[in-house]
Structures are given as structure tokens and as C-alpha cells.
N, C-alpha and C. Protein backbone atom coordinates (compact mmCIF):
# COMPACT_ATOMS: atom_id res chain seq x y z
N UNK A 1 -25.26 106.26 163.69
CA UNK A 1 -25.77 105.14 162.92
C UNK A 1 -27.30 105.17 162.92
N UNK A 2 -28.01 105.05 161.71
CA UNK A 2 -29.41 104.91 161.78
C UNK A 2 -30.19 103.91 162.80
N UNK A 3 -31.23 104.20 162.61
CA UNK A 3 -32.32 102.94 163.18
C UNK A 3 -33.00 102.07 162.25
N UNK A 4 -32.80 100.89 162.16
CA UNK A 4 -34.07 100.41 161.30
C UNK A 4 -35.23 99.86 161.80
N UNK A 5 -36.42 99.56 161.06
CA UNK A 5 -37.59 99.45 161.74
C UNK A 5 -37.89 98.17 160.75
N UNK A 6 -38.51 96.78 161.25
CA UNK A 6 -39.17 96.31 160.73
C UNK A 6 -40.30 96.49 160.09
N UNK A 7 -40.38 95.98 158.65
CA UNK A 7 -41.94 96.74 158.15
C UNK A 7 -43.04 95.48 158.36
N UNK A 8 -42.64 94.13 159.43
CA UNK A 8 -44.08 93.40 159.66
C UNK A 8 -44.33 93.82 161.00
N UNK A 9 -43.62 93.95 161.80
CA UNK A 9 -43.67 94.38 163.17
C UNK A 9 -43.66 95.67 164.01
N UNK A 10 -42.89 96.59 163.32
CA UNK A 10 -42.62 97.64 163.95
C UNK A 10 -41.33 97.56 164.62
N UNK A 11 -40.43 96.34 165.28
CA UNK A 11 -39.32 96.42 166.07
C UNK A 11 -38.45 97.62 165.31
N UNK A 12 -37.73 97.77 165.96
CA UNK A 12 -37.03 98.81 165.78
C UNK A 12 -35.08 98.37 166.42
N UNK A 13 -34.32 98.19 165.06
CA UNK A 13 -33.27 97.59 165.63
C UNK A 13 -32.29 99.27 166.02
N UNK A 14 -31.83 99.29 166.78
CA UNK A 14 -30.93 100.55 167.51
C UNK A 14 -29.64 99.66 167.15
N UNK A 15 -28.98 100.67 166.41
CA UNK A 15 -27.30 100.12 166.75
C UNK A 15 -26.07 100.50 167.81
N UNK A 16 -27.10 101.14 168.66
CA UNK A 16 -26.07 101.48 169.88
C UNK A 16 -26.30 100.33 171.06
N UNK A 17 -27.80 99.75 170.46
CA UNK A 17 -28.04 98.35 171.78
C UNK A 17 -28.48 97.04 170.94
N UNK A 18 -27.76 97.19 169.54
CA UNK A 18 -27.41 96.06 169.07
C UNK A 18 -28.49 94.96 169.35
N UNK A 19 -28.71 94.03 169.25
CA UNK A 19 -29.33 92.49 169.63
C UNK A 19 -28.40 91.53 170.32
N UNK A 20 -28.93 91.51 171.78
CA UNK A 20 -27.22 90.53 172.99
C UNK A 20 -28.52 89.18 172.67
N UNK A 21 -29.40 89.10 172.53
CA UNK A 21 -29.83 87.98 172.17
C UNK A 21 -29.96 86.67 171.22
N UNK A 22 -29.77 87.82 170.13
CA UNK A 22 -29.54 87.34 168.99
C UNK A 22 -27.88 87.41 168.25
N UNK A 23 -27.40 87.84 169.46
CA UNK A 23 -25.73 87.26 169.40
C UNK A 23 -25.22 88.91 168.70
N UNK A 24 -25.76 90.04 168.56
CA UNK A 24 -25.39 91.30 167.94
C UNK A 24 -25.03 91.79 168.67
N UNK A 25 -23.12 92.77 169.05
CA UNK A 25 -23.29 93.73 169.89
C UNK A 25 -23.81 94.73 169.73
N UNK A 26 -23.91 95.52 171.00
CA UNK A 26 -23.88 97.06 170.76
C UNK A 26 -22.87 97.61 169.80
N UNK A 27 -23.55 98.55 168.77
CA UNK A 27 -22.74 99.11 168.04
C UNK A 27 -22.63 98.39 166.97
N UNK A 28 -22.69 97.51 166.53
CA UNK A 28 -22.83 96.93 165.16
C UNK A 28 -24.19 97.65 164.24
N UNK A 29 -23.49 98.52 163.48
CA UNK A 29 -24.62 98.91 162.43
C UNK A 29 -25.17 98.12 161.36
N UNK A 30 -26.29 98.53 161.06
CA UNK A 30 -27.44 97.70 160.40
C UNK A 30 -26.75 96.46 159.22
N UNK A 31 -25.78 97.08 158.71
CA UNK A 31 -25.32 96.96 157.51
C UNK A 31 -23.87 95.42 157.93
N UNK A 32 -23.73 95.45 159.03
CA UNK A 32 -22.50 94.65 159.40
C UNK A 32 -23.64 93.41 160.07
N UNK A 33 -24.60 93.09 160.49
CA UNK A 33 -25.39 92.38 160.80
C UNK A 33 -24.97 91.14 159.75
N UNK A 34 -25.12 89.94 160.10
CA UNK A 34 -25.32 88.94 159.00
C UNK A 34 -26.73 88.83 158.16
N UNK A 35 -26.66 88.38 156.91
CA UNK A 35 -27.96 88.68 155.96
C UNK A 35 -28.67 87.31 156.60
N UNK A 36 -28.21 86.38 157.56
CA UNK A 36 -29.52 85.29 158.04
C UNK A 36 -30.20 85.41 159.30
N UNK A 37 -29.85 86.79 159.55
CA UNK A 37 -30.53 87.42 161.09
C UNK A 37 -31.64 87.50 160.89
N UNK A 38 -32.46 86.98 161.86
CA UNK A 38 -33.96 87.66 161.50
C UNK A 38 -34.36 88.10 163.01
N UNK A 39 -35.68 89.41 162.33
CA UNK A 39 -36.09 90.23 163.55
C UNK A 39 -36.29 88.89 164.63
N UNK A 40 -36.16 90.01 166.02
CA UNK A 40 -36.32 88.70 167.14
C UNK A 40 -37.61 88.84 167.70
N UNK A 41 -38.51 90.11 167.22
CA UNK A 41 -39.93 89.33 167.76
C UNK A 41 -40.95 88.43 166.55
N UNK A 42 -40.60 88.93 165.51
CA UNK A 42 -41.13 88.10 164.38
C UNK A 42 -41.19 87.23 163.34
N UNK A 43 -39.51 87.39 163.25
CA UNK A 43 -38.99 86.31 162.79
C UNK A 43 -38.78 86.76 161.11
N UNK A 44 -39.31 87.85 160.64
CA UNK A 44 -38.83 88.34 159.27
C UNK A 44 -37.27 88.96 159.37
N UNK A 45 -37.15 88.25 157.90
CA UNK A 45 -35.71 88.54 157.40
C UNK A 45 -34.96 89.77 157.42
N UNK A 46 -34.22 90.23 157.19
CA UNK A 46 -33.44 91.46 157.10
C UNK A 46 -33.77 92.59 156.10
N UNK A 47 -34.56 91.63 154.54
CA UNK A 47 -34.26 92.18 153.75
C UNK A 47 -36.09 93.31 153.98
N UNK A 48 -36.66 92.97 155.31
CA UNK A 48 -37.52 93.17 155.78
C UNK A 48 -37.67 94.67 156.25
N UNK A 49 -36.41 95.39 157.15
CA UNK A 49 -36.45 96.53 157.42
C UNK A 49 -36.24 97.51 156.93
N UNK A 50 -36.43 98.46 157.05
CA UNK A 50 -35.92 100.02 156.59
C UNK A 50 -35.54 101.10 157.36
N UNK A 51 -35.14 101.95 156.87
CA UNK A 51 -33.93 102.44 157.05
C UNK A 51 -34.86 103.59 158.16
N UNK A 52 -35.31 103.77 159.17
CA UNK A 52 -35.84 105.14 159.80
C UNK A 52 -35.87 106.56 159.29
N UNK A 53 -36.64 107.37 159.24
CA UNK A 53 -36.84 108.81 158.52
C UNK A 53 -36.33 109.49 159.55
């Protein structure tokens, strides 16, 4: 599964360590996330990241 990267922040969501904070397991890829998640250090939307090279 890819990585995506926020483009205000830089975070970088991994789908093998998911977000346990923001209620995401491990392993949930980018795409199964809900569209009202937002990054957890900055608070931009989903429609925010991209896809890692």
C-alpha cells in the first residue's frame, strides 16, 4: 500500500501504522480512510495529500 504525504505539512500517513489516534488501524489504506479525517498534526483535509513517488 502506498504512503501519502500531506502537501501543508509534510506528515506522512503509512498504512501499515495507520492513525490509533485518530481512530485508523494499522493497515487501512489511504483510500478506505473516511473523507472527514483530517491530518493529525495540521488539521488539513484529505483531499490535501498525495500519493508518495
Amino acid at each position: 500500500m502506498k504512503k501519502y504525504v500531506c502537501s501543508v505539512c509534510g506528515y506522512i500517513y503509512d498504512p501499515a501504522i495507520g492513525d490509533p489516534d485518530g481512530g485508523i488501524a494499522p493497515g487501512t489504506s489511504f483510500r478506505d480512510i473516511p473523507d472527514d479525517w483530517v491530518c493529525p498534526i495540521c488539521g488539513a483535509g484529505k483531499d490535501m495529500f498525495e500519493a508518495e513517488e
